[in-house]
N, C-alpha and C. Protein backbone atom coordinates (compact mmCIF):
# COMPACT_ATOMS: atom_id res chain seq x y z
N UNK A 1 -52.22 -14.02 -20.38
CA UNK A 1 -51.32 -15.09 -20.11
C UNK A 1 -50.61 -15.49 -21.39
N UNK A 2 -49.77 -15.58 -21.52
CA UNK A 2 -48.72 -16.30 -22.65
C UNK A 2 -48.41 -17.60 -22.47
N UNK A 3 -48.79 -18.37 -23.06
CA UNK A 3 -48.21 -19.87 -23.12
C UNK A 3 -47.45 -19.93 -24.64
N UNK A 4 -45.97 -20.78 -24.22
CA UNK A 4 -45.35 -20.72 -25.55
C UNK A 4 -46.27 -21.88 -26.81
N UNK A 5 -47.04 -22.62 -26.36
CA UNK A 5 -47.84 -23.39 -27.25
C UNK A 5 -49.04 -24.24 -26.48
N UNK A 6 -49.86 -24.78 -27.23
CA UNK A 6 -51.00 -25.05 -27.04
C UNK A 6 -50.78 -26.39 -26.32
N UNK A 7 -49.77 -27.00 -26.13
CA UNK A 7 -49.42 -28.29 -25.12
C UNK A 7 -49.12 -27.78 -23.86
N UNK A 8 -48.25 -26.18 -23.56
CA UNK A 8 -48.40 -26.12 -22.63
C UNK A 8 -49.36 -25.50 -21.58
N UNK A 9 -50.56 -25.21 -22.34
CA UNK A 9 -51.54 -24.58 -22.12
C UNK A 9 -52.12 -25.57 -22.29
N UNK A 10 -52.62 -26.57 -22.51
CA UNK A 10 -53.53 -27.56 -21.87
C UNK A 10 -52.98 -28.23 -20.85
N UNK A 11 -51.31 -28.67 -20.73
CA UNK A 11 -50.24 -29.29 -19.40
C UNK A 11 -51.07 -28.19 -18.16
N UNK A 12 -51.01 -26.84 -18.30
CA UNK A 12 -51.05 -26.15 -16.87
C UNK A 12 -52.84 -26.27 -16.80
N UNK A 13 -53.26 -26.48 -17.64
CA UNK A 13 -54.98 -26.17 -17.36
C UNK A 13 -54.84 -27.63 -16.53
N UNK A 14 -54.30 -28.93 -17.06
CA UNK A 14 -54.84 -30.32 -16.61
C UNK A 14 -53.95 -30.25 -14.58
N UNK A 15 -52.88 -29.51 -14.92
CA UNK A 15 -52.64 -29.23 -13.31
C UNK A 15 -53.47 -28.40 -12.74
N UNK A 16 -53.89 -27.68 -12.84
CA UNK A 16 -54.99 -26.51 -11.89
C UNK A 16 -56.40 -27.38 -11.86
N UNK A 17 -56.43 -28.34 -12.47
CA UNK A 17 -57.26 -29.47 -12.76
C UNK A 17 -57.34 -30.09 -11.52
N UNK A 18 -55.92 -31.03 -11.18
CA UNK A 18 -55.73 -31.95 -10.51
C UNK A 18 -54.30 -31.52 -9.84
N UNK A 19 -54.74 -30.96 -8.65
CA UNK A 19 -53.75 -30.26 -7.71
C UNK A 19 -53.03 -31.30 -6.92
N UNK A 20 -51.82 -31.48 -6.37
CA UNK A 20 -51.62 -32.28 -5.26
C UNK A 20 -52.13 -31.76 -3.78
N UNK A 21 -52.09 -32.26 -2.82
CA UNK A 21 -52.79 -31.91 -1.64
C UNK A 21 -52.26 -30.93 -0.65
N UNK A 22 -50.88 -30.38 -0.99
CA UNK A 22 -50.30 -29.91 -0.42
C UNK A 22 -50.47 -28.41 -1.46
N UNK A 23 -50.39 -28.54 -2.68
CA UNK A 23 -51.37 -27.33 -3.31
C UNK A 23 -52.10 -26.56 -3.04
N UNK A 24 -53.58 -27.63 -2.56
CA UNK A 24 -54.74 -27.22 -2.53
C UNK A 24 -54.79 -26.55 -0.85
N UNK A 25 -53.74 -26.90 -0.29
CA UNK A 25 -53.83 -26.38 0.99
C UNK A 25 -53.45 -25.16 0.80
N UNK A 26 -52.21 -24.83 0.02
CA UNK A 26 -51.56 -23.67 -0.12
C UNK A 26 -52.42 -22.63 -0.70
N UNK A 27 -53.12 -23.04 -1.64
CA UNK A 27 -53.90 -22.10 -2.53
C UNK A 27 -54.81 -21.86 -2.07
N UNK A 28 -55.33 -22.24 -1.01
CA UNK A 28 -56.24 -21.74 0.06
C UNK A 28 -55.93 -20.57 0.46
N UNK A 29 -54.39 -20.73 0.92
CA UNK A 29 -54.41 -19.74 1.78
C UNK A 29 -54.02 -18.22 0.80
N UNK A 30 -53.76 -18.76 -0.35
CA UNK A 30 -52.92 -17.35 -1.55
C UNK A 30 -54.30 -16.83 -2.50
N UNK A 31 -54.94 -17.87 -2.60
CA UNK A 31 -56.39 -17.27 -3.42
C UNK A 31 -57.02 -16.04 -3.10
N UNK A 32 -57.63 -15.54 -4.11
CA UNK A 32 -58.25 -14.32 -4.10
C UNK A 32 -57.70 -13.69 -3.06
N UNK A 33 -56.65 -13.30 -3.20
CA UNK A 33 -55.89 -11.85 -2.19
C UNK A 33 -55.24 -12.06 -1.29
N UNK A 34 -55.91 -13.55 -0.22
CA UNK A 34 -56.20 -13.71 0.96
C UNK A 34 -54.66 -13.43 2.04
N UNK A 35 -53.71 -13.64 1.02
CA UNK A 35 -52.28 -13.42 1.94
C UNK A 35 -51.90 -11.81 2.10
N UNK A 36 -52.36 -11.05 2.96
CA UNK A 36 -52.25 -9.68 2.65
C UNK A 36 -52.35 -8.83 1.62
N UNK A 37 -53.67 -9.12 0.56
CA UNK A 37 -53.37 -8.46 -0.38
C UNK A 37 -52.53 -9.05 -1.90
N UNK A 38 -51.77 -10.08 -0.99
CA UNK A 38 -50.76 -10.09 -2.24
C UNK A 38 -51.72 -10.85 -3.24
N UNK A 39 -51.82 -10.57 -4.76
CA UNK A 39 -52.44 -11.46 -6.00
C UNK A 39 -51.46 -12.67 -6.73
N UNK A 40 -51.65 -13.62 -6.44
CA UNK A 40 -51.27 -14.85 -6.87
C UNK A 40 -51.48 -15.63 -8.14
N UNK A 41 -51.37 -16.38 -8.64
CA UNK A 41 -51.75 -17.37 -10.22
C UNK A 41 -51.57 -18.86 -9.99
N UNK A 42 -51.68 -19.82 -10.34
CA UNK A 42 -50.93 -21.26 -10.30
C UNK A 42 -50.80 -21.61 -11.37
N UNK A 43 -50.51 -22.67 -11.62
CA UNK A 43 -49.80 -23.61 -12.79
C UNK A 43 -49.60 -22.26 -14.02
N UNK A 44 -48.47 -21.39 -13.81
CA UNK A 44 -48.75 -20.19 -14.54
C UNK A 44 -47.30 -20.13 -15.41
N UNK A 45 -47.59 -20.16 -16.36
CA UNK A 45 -46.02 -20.03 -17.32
C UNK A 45 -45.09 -19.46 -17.15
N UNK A 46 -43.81 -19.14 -16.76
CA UNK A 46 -42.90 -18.40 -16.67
C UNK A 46 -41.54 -19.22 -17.99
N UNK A 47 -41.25 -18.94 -18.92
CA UNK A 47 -40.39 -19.11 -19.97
C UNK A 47 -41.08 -20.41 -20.52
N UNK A 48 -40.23 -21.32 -20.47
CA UNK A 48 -40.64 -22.69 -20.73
C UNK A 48 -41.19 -23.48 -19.89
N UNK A 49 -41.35 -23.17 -18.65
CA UNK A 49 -41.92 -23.67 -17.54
C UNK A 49 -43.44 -23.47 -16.93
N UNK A 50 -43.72 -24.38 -16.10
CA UNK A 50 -45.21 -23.42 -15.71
C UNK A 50 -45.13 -24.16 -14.02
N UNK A 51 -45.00 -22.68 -13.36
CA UNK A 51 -44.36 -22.77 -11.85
C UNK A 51 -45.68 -22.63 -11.03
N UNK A 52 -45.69 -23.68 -9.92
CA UNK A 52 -46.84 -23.64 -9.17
C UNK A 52 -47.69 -22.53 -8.31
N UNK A 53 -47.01 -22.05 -8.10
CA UNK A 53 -47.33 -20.17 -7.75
C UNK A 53 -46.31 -19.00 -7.77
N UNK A 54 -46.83 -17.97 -8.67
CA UNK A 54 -46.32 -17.27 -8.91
C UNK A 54 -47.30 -15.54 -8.62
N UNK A 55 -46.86 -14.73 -8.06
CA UNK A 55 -47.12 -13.22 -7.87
C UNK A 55 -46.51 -12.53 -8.25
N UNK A 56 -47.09 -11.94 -9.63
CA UNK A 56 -46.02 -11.09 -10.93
C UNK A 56 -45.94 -9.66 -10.07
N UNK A 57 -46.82 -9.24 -9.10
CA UNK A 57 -46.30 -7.60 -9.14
C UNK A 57 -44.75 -7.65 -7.75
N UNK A 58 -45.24 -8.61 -6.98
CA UNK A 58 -44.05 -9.13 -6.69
C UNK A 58 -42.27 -9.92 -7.06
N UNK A 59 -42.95 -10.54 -8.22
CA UNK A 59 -41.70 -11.38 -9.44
C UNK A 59 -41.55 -12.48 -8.41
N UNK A 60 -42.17 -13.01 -7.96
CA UNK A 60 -42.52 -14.49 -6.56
C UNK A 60 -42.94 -15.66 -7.33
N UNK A 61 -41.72 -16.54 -7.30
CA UNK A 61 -42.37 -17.69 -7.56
C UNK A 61 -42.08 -18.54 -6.43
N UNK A 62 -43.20 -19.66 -6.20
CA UNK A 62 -43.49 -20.47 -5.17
C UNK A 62 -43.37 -21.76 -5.71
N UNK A 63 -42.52 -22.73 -5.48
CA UNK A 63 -42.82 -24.18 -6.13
C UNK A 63 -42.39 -25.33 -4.81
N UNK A 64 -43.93 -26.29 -5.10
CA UNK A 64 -43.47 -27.50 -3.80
C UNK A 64 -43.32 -28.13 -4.26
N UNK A 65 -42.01 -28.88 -3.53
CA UNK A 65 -41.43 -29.94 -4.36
C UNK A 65 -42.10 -31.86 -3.38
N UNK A 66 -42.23 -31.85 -4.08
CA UNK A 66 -42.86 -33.74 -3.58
C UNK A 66 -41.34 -34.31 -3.46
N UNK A 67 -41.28 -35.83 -3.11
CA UNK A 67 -40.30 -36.89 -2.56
C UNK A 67 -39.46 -37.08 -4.36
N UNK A 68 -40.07 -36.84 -5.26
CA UNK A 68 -39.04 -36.88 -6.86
C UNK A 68 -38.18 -35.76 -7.10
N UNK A 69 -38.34 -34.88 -6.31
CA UNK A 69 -37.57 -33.62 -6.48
C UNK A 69 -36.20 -33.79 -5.50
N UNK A 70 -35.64 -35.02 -4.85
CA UNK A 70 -34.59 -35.49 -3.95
C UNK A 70 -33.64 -36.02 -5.58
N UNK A 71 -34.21 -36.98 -6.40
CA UNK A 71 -33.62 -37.05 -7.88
C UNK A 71 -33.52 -36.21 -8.71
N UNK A 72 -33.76 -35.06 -8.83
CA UNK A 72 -33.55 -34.32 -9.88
C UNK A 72 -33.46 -32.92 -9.26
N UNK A 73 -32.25 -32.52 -8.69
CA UNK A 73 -32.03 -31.48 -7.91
C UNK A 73 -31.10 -30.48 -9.14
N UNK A 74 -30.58 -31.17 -9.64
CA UNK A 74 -29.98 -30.70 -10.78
C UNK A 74 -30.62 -29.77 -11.94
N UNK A 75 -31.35 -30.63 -12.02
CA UNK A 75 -32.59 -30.10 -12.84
C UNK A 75 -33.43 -28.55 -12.45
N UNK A 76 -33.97 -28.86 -10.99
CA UNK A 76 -34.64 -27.88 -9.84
C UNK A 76 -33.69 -26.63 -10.00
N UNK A 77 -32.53 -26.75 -9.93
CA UNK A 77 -31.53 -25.69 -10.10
C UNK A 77 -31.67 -25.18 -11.41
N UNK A 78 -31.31 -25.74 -12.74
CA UNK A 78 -31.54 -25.00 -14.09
C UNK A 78 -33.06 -24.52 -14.26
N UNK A 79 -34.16 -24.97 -13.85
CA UNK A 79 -35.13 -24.54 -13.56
C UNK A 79 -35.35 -23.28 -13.19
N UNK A 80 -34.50 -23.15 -11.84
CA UNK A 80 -34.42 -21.82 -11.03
C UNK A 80 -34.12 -20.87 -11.60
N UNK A 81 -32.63 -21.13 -12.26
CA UNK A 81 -32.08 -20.30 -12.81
C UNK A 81 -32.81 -19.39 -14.32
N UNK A 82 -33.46 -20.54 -14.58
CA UNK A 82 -33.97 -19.56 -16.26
C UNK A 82 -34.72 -18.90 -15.62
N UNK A 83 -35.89 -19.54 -14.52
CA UNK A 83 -36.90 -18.38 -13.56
C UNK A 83 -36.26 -17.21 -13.04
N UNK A 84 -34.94 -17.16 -12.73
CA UNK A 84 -34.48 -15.98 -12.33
C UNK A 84 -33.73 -15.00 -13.03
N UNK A 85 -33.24 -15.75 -14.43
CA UNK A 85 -33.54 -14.70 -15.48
C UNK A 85 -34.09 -13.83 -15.80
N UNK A 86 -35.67 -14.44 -16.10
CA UNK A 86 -36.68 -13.87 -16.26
C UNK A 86 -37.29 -12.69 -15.31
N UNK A 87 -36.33 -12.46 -14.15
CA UNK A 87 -36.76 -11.32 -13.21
C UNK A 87 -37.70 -12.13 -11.77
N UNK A 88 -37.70 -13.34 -11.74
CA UNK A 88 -38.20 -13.69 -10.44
C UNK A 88 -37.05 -14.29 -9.48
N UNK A 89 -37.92 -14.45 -8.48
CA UNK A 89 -37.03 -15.31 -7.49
C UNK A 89 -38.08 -16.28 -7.04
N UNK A 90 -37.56 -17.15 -6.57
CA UNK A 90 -38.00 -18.68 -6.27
C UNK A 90 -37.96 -19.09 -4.86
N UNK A 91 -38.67 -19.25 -4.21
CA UNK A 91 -38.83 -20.02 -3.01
C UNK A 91 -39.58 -21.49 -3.10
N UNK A 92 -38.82 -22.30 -2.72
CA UNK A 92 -39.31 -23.60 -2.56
C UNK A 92 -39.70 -24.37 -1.02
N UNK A 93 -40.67 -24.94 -1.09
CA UNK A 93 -40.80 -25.78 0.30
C UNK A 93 -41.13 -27.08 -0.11
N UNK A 94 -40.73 -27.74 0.62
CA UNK A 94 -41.64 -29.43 0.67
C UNK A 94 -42.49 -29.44 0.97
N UNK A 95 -43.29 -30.42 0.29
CA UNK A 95 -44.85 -30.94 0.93
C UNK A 95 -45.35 -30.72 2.40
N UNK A 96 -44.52 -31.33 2.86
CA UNK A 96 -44.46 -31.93 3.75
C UNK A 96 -44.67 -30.78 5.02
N UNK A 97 -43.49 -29.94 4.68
CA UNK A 97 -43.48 -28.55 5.38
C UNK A 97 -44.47 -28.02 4.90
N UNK A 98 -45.51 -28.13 3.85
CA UNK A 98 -46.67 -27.14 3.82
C UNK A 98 -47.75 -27.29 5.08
N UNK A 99 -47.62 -29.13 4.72
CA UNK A 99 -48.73 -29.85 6.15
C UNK A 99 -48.73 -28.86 7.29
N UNK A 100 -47.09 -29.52 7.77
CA UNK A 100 -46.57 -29.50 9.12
C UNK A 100 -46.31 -28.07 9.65
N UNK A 101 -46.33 -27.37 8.52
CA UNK A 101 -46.08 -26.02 9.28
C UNK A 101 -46.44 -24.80 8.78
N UNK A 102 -47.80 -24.77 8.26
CA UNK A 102 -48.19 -23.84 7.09
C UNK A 102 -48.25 -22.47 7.29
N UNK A 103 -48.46 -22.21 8.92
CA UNK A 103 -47.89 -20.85 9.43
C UNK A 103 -46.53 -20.36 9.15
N UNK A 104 -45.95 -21.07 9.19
CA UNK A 104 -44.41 -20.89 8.96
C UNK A 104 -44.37 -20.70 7.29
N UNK A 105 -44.93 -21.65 6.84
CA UNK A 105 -44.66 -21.39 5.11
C UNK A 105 -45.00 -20.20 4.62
N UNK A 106 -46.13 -19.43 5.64
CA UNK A 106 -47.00 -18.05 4.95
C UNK A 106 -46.05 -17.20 5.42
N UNK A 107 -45.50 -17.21 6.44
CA UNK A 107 -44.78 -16.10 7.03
C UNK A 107 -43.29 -16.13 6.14
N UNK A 108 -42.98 -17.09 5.71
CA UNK A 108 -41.88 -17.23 4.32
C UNK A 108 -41.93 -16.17 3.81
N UNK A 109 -43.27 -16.85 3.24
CA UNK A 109 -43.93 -16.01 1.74
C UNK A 109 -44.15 -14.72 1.96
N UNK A 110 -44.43 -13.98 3.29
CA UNK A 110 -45.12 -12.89 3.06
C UNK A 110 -43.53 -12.01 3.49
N UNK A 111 -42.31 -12.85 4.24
CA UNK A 111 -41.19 -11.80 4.06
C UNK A 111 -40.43 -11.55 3.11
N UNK A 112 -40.99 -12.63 2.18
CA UNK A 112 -40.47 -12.46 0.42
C UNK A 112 -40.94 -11.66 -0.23
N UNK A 113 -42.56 -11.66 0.00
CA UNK A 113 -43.01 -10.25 -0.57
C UNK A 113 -42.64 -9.07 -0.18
N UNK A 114 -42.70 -9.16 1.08
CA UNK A 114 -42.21 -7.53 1.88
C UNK A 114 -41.04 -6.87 1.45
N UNK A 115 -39.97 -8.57 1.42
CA UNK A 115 -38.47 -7.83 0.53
C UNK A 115 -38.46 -7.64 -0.45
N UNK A 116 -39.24 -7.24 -1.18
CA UNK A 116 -39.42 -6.88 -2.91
C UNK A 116 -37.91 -5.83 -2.61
């Protein structure tokens, strides 16, 4: 793993720490393999950032955005963009949609992988 410095490598350890709930649901279902195989990471560095799930043999990044991410959409976008520099692509869902529809969120994820 590469972290550009030792702040942001304790920032992603204290998130994998203290997940939000819509996380811990998700990472249920991406842990150890469990989504077809595919291998997953969390709070995992990509440039200056450290994106909530990411699957490098895929180049998949996964990030849920909570009710603060309606203010800073601007931001979410330059975000994206350096991530997709770097050779990934980005799928985002809301919380909310992880709850309410987590079948639906996996089947996202797994036609994102498929479209490598």
């Amino acid at each position: 793993m590469y972290f550009k410095s030792s702040r942001q490598y304790r920032r992603a350890k204290n998130m994998r720490a203290d997940p939000t709930d819509a996380e811990k649901l998700l990472w249920e279902k991406l842990r150890a393999k469990r989504l077809n195989g595919h291998k997953f990471r969390r709070q995992m560095p990509i440039d200056s950032f450290i994106v909530d799930f990411a699957c490098f043999k895929s180049k998949l990044v996964i990030e849920l955005d909570g009710g603060q991410h309606d203010e800073q959409s601007s931001y979410d976008e330059f975000r994206t963009a350096v991530i997709n520099q770097e050779g990934y692509r980005v799928i985002r869902f809301w919380n909310d949609v992880v709850f309410e529809n987590t079948d639906g969120v996996l089947s996202t994820i797994l036609s994102n992988l498929d479209g490598q």
